[in-house]
PDB file of N, CA and C in Angstrom:
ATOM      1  N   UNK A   1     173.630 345.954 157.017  1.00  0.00           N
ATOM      2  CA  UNK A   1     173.836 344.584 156.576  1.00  0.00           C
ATOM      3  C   UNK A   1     174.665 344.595 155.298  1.00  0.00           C
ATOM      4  N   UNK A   2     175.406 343.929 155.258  1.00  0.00           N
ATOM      5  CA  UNK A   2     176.036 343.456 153.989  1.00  0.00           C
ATOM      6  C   UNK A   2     175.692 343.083 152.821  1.00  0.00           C
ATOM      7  N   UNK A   3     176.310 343.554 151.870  1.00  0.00           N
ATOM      8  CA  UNK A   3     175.280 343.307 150.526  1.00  0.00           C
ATOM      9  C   UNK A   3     176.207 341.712 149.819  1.00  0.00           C
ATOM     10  N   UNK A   4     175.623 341.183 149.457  1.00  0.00           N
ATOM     11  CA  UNK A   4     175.941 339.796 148.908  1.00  0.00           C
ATOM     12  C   UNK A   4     176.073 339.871 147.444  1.00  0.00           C
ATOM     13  N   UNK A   5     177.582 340.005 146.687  1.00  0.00           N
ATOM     14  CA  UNK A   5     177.351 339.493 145.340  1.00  0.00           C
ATOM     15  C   UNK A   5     177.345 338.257 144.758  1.00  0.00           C
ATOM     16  N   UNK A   6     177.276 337.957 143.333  1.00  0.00           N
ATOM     17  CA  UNK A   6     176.997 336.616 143.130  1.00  0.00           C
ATOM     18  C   UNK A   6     178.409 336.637 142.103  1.00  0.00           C
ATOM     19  N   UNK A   7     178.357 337.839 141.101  1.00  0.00           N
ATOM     20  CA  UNK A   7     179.743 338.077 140.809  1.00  0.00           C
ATOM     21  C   UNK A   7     180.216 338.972 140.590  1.00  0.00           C
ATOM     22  N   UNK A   8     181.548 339.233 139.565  1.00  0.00           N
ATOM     23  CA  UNK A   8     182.336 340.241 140.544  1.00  0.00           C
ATOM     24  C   UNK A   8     181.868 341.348 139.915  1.00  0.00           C
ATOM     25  N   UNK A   9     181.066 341.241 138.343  1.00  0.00           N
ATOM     26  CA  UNK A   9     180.529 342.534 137.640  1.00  0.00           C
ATOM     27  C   UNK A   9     179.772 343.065 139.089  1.00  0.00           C
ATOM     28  N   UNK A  10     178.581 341.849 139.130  1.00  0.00           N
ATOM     29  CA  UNK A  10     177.743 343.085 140.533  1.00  0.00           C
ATOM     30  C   UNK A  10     178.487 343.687 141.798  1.00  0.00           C
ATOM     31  N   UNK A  11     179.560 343.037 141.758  1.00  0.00           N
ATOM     32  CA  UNK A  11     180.758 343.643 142.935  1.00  0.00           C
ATOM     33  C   UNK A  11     180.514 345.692 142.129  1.00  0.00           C
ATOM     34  N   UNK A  12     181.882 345.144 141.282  1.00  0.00           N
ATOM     35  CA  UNK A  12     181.843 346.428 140.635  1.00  0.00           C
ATOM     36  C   UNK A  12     180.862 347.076 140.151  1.00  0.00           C
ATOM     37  N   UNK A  13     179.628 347.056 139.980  1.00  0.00           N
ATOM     38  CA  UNK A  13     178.709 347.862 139.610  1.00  0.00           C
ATOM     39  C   UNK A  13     178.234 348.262 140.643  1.00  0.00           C
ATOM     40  N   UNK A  14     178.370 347.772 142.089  1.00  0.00           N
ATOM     41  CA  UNK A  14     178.167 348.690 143.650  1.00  0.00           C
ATOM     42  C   UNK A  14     178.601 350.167 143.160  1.00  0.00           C
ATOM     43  N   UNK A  15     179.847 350.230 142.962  1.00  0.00           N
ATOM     44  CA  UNK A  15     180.446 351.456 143.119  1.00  0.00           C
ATOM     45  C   UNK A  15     180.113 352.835 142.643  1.00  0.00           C
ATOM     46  N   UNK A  16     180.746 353.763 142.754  1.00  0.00           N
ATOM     47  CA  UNK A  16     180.421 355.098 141.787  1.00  0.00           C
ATOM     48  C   UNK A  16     181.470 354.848 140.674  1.00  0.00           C
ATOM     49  N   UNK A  17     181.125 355.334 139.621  1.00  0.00           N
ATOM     50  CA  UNK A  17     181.195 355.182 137.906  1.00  0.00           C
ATOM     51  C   UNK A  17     183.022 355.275 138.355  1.00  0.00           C
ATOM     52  N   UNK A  18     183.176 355.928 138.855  1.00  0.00           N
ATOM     53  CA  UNK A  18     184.976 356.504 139.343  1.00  0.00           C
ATOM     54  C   UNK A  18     185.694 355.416 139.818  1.00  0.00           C
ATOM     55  N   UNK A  19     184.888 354.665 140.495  1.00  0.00           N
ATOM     56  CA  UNK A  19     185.726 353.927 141.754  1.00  0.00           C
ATOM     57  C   UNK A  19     185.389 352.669 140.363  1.00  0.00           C
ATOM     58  N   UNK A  20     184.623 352.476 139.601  1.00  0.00           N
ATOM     59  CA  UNK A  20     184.171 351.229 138.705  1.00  0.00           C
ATOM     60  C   UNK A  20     185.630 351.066 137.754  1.00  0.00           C
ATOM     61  N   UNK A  21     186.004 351.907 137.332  1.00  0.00           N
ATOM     62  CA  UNK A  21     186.689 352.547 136.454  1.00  0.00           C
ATOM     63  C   UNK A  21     188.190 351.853 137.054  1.00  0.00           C
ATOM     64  N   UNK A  22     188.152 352.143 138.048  1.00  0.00           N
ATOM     65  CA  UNK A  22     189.412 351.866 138.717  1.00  0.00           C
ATOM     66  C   UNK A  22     189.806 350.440 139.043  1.00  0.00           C
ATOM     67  N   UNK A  23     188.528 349.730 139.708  1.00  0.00           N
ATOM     68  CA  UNK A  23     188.346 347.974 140.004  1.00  0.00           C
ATOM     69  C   UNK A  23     188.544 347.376 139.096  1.00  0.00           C
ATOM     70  N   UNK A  24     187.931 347.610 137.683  1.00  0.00           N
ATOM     71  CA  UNK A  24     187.629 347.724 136.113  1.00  0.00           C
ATOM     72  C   UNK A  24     189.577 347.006 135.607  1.00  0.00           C
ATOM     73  N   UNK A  25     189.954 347.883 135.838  1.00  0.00           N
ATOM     74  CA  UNK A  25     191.352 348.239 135.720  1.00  0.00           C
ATOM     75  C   UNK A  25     192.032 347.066 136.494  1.00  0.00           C
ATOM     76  N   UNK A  26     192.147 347.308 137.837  1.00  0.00           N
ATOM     77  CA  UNK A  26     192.422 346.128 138.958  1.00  0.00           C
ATOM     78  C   UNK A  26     192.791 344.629 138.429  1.00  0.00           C
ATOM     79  N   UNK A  27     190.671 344.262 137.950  1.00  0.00           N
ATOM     80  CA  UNK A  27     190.172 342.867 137.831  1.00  0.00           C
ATOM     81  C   UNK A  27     191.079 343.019 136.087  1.00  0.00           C
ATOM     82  N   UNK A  28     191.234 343.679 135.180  1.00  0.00           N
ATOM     83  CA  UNK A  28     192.282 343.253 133.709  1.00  0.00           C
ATOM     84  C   UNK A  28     193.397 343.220 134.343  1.00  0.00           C
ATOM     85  N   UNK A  29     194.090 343.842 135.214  1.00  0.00           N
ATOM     86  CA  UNK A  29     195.680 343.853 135.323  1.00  0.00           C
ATOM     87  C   UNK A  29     196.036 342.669 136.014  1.00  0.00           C
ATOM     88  N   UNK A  30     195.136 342.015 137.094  1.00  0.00           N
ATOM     89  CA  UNK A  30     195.457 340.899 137.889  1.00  0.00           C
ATOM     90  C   UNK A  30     195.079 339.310 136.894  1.00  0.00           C
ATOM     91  N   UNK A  31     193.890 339.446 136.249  1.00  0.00           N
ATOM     92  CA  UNK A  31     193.533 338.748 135.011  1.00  0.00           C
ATOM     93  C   UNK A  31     195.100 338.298 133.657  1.00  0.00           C
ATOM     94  N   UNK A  32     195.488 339.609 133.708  1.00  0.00           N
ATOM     95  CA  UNK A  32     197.159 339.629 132.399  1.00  0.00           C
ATOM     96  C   UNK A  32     197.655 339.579 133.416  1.00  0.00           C
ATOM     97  N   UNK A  33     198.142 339.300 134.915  1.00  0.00           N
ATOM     98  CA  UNK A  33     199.229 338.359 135.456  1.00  0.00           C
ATOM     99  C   UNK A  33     198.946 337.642 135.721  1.00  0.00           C
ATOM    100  N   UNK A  34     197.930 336.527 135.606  1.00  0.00           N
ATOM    101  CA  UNK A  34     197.668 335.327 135.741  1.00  0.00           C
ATOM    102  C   UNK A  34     196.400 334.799 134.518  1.00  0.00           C
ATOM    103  N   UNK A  35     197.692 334.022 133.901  1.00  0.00           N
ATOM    104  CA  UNK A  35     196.929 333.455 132.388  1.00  0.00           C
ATOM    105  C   UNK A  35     196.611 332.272 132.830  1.00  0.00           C
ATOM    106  N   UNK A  36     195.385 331.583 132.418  1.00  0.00           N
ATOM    107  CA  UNK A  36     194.414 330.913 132.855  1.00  0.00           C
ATOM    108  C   UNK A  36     193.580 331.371 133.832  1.00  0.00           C
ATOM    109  N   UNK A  37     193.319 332.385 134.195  1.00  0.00           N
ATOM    110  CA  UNK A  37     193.078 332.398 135.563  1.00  0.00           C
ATOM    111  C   UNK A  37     191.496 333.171 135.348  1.00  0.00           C
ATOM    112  N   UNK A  38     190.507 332.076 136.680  1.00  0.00           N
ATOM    113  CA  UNK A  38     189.613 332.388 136.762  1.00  0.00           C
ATOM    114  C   UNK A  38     188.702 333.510 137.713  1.00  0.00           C
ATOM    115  N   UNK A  39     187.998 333.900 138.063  1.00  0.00           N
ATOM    116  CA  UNK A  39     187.258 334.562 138.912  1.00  0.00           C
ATOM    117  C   UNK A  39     186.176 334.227 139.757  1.00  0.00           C
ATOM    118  N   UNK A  40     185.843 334.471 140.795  1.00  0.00           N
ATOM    119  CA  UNK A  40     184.801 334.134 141.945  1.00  0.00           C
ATOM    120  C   UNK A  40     184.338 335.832 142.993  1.00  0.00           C
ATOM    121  N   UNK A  41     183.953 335.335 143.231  1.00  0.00           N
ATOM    122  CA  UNK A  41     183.646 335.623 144.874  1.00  0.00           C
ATOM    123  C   UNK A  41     183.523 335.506 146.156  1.00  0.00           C
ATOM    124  N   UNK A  42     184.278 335.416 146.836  1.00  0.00           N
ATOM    125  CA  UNK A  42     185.112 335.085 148.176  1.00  0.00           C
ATOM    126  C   UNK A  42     185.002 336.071 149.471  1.00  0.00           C
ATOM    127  N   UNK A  43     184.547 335.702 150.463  1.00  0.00           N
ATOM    128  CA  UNK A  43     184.635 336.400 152.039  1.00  0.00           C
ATOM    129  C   UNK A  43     184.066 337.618 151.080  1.00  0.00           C
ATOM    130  N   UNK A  44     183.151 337.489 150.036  1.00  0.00           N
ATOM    131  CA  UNK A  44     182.227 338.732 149.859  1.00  0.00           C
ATOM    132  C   UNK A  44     183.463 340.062 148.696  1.00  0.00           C
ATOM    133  N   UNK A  45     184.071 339.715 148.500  1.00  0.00           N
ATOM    134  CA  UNK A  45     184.888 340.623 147.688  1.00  0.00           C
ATOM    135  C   UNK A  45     185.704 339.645 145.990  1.00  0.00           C
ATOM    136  N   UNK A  46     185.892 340.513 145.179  1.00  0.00           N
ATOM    137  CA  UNK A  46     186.486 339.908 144.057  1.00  0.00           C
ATOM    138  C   UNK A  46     187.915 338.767 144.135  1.00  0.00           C
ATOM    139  N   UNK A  47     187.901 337.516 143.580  1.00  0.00           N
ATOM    140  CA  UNK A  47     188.974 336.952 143.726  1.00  0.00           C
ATOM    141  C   UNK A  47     189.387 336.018 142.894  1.00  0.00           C
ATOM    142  N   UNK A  48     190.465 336.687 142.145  1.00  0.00           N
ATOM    143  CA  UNK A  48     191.697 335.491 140.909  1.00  0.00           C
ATOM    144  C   UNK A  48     191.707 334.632 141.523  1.00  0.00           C
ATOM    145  N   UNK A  49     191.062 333.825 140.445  1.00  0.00           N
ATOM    146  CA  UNK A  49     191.838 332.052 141.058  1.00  0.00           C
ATOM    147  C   UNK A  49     192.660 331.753 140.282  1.00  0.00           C
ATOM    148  N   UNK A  50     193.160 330.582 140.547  1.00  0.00           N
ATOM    149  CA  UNK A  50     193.842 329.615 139.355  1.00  0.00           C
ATOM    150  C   UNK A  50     193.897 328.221 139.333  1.00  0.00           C
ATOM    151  N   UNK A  51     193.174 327.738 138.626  1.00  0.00           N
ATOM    152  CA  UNK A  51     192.833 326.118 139.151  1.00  0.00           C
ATOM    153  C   UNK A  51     191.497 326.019 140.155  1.00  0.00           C
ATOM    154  N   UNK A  52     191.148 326.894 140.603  1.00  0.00           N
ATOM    155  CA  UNK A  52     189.660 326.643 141.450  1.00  0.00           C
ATOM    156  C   UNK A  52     190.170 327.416 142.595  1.00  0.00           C
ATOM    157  N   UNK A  53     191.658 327.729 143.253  1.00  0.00           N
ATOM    158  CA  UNK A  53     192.322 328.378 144.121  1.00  0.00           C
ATOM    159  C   UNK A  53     192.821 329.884 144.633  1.00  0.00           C
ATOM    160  N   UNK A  54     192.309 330.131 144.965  1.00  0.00           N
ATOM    161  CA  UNK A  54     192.778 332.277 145.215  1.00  0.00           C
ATOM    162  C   UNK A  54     193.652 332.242 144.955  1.00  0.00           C
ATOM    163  N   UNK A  55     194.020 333.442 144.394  1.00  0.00           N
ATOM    164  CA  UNK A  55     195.223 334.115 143.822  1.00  0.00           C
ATOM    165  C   UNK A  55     195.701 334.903 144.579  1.00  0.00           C
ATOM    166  N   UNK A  56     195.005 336.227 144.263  1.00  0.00           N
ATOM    167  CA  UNK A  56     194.578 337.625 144.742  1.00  0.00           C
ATOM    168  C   UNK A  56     193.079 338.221 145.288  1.00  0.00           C
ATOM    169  N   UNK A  57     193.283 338.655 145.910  1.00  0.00           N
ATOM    170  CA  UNK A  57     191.707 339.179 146.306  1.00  0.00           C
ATOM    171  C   UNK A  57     191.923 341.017 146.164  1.00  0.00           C
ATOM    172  N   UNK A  58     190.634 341.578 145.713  1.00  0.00           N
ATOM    173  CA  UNK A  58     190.781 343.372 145.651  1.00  0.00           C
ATOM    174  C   UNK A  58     189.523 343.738 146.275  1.00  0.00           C
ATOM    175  N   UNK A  59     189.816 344.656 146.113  1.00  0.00           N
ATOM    176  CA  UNK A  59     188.006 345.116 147.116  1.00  0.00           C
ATOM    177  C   UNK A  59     188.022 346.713 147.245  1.00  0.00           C
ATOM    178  N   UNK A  60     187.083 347.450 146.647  1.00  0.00           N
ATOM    179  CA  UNK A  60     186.700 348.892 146.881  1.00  0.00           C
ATOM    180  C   UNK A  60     186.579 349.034 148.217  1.00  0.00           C
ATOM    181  N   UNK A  61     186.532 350.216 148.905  1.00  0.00           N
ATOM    182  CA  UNK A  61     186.384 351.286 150.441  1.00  0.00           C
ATOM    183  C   UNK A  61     186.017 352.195 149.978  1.00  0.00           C
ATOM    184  N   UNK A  62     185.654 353.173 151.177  1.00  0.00           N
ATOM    185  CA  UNK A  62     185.241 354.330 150.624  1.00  0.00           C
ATOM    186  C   UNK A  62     186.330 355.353 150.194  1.00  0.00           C
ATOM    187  N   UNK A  63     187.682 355.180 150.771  1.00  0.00           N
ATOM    188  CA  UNK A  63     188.744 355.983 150.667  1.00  0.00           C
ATOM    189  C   UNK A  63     189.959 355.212 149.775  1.00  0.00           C
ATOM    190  N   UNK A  64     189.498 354.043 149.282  1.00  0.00           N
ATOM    191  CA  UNK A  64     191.209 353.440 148.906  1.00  0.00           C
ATOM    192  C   UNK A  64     190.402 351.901 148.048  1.00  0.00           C
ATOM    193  N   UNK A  65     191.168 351.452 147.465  1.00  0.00           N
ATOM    194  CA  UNK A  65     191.026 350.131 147.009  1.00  0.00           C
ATOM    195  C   UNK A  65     192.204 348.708 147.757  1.00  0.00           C
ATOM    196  N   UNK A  66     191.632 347.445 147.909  1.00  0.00           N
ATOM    197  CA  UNK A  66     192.760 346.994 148.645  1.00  0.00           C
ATOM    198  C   UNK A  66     193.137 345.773 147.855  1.00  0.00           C
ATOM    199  N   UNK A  67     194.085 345.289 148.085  1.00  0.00           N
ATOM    200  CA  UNK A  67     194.292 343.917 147.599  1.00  0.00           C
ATOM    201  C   UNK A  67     195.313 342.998 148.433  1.00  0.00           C
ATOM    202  N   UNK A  68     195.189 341.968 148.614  1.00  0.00           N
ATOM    203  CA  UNK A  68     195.784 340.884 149.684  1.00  0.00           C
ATOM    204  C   UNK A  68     196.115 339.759 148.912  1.00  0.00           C
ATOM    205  N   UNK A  69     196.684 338.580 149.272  1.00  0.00           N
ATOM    206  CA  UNK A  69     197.540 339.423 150.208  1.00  0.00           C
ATOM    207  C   UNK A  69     199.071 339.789 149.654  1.00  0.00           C
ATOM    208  N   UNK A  70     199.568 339.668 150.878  1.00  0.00           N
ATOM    209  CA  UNK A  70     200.901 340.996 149.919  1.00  0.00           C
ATOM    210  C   UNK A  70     202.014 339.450 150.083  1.00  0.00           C
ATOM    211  N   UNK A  71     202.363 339.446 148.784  1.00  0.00           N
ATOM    212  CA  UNK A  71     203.442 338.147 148.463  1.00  0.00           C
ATOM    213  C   UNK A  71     204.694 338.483 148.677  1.00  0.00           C
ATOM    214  N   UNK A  72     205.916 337.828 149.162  1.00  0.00           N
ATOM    215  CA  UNK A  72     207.397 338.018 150.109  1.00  0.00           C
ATOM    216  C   UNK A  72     208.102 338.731 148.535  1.00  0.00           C
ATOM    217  N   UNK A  73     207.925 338.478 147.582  1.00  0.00           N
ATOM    218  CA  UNK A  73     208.967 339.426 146.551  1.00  0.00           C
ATOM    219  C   UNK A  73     210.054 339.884 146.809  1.00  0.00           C
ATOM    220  N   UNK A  74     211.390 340.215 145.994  1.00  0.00           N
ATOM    221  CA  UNK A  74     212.565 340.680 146.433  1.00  0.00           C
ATOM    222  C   UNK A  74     212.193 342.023 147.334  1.00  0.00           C
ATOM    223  N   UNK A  75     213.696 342.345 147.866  1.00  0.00           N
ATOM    224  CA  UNK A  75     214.051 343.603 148.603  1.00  0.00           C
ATOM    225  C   UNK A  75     213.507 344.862 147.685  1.00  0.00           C
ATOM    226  N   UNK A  76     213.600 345.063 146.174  1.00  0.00           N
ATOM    227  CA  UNK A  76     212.974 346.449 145.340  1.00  0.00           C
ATOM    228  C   UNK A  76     211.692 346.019 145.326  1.00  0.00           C
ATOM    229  N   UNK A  77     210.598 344.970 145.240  1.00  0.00           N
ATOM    230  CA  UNK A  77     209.442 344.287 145.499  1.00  0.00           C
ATOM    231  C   UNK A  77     209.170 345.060 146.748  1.00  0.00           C
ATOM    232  N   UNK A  78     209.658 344.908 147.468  1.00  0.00           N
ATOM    233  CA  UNK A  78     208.991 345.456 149.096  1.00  0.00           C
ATOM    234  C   UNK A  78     209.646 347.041 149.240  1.00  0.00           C
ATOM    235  N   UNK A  79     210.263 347.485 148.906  1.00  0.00           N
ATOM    236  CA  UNK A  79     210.504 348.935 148.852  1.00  0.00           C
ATOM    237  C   UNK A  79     209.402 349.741 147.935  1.00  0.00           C
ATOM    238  N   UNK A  80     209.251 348.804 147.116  1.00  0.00           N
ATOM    239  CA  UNK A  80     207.833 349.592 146.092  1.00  0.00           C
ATOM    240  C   UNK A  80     206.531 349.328 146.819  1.00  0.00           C
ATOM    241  N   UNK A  81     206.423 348.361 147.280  1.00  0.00           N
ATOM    242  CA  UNK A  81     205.019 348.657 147.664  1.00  0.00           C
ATOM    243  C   UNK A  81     205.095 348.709 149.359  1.00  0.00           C
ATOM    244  N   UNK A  82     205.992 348.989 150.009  1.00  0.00           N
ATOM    245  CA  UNK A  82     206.016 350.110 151.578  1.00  0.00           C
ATOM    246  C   UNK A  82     205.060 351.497 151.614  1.00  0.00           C
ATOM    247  N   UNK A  83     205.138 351.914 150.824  1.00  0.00           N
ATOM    248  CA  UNK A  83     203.978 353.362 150.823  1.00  0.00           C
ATOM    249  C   UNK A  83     202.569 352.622 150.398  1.00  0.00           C
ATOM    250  N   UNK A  84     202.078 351.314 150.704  1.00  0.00           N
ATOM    251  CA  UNK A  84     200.848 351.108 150.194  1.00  0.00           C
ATOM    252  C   UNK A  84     200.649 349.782 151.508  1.00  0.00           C
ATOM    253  N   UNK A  85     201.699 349.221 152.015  1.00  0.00           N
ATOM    254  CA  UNK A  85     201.232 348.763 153.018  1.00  0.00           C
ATOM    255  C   UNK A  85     200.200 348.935 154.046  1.00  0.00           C
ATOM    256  N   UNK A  86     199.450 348.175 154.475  1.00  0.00           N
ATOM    257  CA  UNK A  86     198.649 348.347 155.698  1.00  0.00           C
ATOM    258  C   UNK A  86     198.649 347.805 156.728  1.00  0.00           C
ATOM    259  N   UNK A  87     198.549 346.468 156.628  1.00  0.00           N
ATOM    260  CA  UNK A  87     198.410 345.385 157.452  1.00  0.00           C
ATOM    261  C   UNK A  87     199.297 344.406 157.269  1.00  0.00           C
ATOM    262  N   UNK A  88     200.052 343.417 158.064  1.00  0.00           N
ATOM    263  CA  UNK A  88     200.818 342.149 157.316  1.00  0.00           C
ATOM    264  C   UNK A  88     200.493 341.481 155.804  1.00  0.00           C
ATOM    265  N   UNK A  89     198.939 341.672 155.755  1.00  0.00           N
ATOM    266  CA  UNK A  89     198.358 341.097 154.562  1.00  0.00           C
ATOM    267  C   UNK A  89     197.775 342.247 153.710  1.00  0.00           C
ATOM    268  N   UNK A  90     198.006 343.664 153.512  1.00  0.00           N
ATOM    269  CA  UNK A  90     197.169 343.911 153.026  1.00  0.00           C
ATOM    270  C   UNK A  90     197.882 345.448 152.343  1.00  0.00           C
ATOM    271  N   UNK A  91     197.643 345.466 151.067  1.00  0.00           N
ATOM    272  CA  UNK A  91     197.796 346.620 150.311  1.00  0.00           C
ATOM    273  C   UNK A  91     196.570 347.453 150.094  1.00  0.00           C
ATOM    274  N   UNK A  92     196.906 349.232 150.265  1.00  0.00           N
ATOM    275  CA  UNK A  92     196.328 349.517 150.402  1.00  0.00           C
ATOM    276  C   UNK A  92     196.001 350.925 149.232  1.00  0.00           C
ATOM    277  N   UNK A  93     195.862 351.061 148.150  1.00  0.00           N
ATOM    278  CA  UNK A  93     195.733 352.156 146.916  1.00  0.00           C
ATOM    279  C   UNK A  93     194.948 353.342 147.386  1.00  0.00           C
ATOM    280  N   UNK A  94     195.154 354.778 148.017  1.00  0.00           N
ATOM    281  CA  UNK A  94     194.183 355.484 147.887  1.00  0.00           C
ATOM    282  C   UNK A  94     193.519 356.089 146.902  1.00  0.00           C
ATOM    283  N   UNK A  95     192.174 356.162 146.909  1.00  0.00           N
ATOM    284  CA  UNK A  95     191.278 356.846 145.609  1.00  0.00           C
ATOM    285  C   UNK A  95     191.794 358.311 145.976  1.00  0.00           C
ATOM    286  N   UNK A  96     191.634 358.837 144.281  1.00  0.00           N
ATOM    287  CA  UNK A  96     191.873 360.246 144.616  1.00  0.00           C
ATOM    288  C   UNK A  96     193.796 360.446 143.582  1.00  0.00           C
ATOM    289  N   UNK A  97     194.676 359.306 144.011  1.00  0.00           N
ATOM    290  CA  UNK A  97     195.692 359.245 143.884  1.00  0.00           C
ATOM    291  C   UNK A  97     196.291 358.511 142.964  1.00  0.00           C
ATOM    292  N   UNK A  98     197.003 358.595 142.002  1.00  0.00           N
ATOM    293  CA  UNK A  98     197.201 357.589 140.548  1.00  0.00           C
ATOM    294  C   UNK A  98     197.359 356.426 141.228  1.00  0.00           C
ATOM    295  N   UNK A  99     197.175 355.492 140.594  1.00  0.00           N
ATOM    296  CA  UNK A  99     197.233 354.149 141.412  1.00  0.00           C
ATOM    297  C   UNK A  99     198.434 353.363 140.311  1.00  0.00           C
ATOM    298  N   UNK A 100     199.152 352.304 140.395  1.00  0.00           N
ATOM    299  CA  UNK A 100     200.105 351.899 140.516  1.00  0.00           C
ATOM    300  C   UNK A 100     199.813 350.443 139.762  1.00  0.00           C
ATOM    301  N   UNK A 101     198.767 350.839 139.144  1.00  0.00           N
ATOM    302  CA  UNK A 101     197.965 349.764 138.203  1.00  0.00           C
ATOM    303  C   UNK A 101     199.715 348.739 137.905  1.00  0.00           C
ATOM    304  N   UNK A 102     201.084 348.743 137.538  1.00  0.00           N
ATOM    305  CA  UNK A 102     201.800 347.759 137.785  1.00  0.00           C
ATOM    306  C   UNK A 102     202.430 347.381 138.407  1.00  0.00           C
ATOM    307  N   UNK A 103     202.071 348.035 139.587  1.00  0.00           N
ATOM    308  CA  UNK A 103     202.635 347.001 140.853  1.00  0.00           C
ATOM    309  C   UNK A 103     201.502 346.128 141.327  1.00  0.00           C
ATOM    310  N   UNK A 104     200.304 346.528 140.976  1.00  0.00           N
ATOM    311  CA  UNK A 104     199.509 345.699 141.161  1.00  0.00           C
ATOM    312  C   UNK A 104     199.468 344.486 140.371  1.00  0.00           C
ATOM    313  N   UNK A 105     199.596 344.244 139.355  1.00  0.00           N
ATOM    314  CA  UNK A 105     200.184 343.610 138.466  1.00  0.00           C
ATOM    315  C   UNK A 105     201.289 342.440 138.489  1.00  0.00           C
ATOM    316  N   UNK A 106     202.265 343.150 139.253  1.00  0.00           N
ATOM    317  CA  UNK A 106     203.793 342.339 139.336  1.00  0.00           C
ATOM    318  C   UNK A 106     203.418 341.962 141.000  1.00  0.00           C
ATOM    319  N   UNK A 107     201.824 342.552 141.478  1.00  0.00           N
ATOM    320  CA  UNK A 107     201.902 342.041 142.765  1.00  0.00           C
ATOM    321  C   UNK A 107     200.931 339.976 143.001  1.00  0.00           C
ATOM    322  N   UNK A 108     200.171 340.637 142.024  1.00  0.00           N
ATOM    323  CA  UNK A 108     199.600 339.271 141.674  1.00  0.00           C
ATOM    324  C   UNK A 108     199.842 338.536 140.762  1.00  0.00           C
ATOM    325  N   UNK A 109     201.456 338.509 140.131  1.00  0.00           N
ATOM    326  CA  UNK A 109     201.639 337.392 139.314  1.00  0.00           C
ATOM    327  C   UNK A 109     202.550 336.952 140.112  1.00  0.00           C
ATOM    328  N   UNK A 110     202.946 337.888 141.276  1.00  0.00           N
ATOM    329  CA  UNK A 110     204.226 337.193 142.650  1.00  0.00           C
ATOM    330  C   UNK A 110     203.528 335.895 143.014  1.00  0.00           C
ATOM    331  N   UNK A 111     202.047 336.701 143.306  1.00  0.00           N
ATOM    332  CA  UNK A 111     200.928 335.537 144.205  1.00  0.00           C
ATOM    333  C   UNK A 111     201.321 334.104 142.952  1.00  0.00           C
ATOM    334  N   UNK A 112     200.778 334.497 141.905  1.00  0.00           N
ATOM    335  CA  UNK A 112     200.194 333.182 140.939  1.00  0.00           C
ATOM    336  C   UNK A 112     201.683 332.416 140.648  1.00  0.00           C
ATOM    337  N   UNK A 113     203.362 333.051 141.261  1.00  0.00           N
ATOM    338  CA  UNK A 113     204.225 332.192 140.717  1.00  0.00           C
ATOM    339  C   UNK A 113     204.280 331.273 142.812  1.00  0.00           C
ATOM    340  N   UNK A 114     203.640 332.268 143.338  1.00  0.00           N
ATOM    341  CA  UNK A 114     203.535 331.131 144.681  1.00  0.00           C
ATOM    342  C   UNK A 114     203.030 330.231 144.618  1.00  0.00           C
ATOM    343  N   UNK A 115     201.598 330.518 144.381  1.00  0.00           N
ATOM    344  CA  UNK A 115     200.778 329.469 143.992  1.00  0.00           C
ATOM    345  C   UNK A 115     200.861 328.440 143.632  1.00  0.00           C
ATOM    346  N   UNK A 116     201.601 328.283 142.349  1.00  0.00           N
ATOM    347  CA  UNK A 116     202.526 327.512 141.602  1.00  0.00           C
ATOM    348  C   UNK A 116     203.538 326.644 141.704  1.00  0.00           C
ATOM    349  N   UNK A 117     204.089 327.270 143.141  1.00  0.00           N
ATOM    350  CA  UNK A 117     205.328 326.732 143.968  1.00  0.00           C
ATOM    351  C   UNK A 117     206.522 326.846 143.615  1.00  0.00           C
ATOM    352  N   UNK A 118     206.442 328.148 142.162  1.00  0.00           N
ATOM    353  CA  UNK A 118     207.260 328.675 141.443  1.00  0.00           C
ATOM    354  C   UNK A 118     208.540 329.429 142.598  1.00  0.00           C
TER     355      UNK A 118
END
């Protein structure tokens, strides 16, 4: 059964101290690309809002961290994050492997200038 958080600390405090460390990281970098921006819990995983509205969503695995969804960004935008693709919607960071803490970054302030209608 699924475990239910209420927010996103108890999200991240699921994890092992390693993988905390890393989400930790995630939830500040997506937070400094979207100023004002609030937090929830959504379809059970962490999620930037802005205005009451998703941003970004991230979420620990046992092998990788993910974040959705993946915003249209220029042609060097999508050449950088091709080795992290997964799904139409879905980026995919493996644990184990430096992670890319600013593309994650420049990936959810893409989201928050959509959002925006920027």
């Amino acid at each position: 059964m699924a475990q239910h958080f209420n927010t996103v600390d108890e999200y991240i405090a699921s994890f092992p101290a390693e993988v905390q460390g890393i989400l930790r990281e995630v939830r500040r970098r997506c937070h400094a690309a979207v100023p004002e921006s609030g937090e929830m819990i959504s379809y059970g995983i962490p999620t930037v809002t802005l205005h009451g509205k998703y941003v970004v969503y991230f979420a620990g695995w046992a092998h990788h961290i993910s974040v959705y969804p993946v915003p249209a960004g220029n042609d060097d935008f999508q050449t950088a994050i091709a080795p992290y693709r997964s799904a139409k919607g879905t980026l995919k960071f493996p644990l184990g492997k430096p992670v890319p803490y600013e593309l994650i970054e420049k990936t959810a302030a893409l989201l928050a200038a959509e959002r925006r209608g920027q």
